[in-house]
Protein backbone atom coordinates (compact mmCIF):
# COMPACT_ATOMS: atom_id res chain seq x y z
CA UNK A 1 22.13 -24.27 69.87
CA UNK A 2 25.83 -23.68 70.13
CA UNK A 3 28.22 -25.53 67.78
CA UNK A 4 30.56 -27.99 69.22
CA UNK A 5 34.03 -27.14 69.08
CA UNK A 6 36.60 -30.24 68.29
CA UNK A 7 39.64 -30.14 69.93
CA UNK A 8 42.91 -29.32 68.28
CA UNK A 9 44.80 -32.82 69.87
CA UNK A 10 42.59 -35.08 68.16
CA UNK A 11 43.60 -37.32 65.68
CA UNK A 12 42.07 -37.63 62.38
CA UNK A 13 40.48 -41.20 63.08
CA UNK A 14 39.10 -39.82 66.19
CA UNK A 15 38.09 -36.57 65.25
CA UNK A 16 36.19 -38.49 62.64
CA UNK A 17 34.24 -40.61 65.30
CA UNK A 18 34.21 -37.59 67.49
CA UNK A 19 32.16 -35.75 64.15
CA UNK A 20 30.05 -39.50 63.57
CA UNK A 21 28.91 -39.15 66.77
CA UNK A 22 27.36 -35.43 66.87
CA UNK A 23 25.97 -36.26 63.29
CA UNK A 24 23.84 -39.28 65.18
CA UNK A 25 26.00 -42.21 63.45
CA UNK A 26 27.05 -44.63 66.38
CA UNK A 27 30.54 -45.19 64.88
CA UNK A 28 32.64 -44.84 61.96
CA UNK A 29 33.07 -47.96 59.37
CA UNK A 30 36.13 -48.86 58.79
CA UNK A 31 36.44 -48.22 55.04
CA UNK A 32 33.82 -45.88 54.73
CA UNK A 33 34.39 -42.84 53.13
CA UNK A 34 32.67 -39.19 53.06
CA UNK A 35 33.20 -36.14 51.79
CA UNK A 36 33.58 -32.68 52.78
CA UNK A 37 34.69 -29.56 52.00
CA UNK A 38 38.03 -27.76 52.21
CA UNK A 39 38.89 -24.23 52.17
CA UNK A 40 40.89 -23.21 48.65
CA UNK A 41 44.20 -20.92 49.72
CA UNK A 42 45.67 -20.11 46.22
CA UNK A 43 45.74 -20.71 42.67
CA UNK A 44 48.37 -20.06 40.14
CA UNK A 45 47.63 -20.42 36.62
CA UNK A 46 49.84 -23.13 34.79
CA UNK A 47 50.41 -21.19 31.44
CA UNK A 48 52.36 -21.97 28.24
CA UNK A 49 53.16 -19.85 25.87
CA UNK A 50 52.76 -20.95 21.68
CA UNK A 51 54.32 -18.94 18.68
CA UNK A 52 52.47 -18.73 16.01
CA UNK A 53 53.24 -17.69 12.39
CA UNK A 54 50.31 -15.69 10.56
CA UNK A 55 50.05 -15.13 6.56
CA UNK A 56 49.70 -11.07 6.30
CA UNK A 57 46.06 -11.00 4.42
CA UNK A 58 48.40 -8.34 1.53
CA UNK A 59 50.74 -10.73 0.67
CA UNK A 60 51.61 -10.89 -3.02
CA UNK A 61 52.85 -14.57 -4.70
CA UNK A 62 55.84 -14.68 -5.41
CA UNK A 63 56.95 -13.96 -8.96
CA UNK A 64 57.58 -16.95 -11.52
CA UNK A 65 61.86 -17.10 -11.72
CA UNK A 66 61.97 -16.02 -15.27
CA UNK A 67 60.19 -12.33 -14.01
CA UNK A 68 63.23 -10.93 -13.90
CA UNK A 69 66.27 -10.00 -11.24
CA UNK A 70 64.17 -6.39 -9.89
CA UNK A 71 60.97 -8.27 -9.25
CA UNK A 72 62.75 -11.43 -7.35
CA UNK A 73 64.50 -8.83 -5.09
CA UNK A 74 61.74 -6.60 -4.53
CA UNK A 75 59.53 -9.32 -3.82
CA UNK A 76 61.88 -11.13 -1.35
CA UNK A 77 62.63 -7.72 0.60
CA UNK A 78 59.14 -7.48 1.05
CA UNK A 79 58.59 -11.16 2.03
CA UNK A 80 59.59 -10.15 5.80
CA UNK A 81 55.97 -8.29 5.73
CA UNK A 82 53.89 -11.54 4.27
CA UNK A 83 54.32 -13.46 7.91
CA UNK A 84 54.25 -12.21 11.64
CA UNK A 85 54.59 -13.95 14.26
CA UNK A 86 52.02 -14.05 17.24
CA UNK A 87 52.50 -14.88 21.19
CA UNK A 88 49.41 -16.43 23.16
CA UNK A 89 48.88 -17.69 25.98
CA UNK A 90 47.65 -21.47 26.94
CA UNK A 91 46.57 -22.42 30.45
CA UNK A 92 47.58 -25.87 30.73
CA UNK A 93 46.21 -25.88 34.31
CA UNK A 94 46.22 -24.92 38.17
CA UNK A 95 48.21 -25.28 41.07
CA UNK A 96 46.25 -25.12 43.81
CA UNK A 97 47.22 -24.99 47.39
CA UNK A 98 43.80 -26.01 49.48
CA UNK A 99 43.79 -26.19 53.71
CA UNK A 100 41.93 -29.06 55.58
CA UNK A 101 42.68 -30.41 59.19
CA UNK A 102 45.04 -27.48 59.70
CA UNK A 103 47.46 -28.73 56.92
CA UNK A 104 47.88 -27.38 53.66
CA UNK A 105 48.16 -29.58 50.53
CA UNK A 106 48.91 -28.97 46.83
CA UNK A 107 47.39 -30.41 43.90
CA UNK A 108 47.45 -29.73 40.20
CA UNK A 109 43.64 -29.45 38.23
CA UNK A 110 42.80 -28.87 34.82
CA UNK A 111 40.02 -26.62 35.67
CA UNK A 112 39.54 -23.40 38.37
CA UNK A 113 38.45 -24.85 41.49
CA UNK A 114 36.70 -21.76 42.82
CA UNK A 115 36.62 -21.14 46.61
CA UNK A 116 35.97 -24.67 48.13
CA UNK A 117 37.48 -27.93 46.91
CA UNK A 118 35.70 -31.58 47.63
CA UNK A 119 37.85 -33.85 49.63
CA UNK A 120 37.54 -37.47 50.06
CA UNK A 121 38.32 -38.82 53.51
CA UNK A 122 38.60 -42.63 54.24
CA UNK A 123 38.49 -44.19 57.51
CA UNK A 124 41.17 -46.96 57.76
């Protein structure tokens, strides 16, 4: 059996009858809703980017102020090597650009949609 082929100068309403009626439902009801499945174009990592200071695991205390002028200095020059800072990366979420109906549309999710996306459609 061949698949039906739905015209390109249909409207949504009536290409949604049009798909009612070669699923066996007589008509559409207004305010019913279904869902189907649209075909995911892109997606572009939303990513921020945190600083983070770290505690070098050799770090020495620093000396009590009555150890003396030498030890202050040589511990404060060496201070510099008791904290690095690290750069990582936080994905805050997606942009994703999906196609249904011949349109493209853009929508930000927290998580990877994969290959497909769910989309609602209402008839009004």
């Amino acid at each position: 059996m061949r698949a039906a082929k739905v015209p390109k100068v249909l409207t949504c309403a009536v290409r949604l009858a049009w798909v009612c009626c070669v699923v066996g439902v007589a008509t559409p009801v207004l305010g019913a809703e279904f869902v189907t499945e649209a075909e995911v174009v892109s997606v572009e990592p939303i990513i921020r980017y945190q600083t983070i200071a770290r505690r070098a695991e050799h770090c020495v205390a620093r000396p009590h102020r009555n150890a003396g002028l030498v030890a202050l200095l040589s511990w404060d020059l060496a201070a510099g090597e008791c904290s690095r800072r690290e750069q990582r990366e936080i994905i805050e979420g997606y942009r994703v650009t999906y196609q249904w109906d011949g349109r493209r549309y853009h929508q930000t999710m927290a998580e990877h949609p994969g290959t497909t996306l769910p989309v609602a459609i209402s008839v009004q």
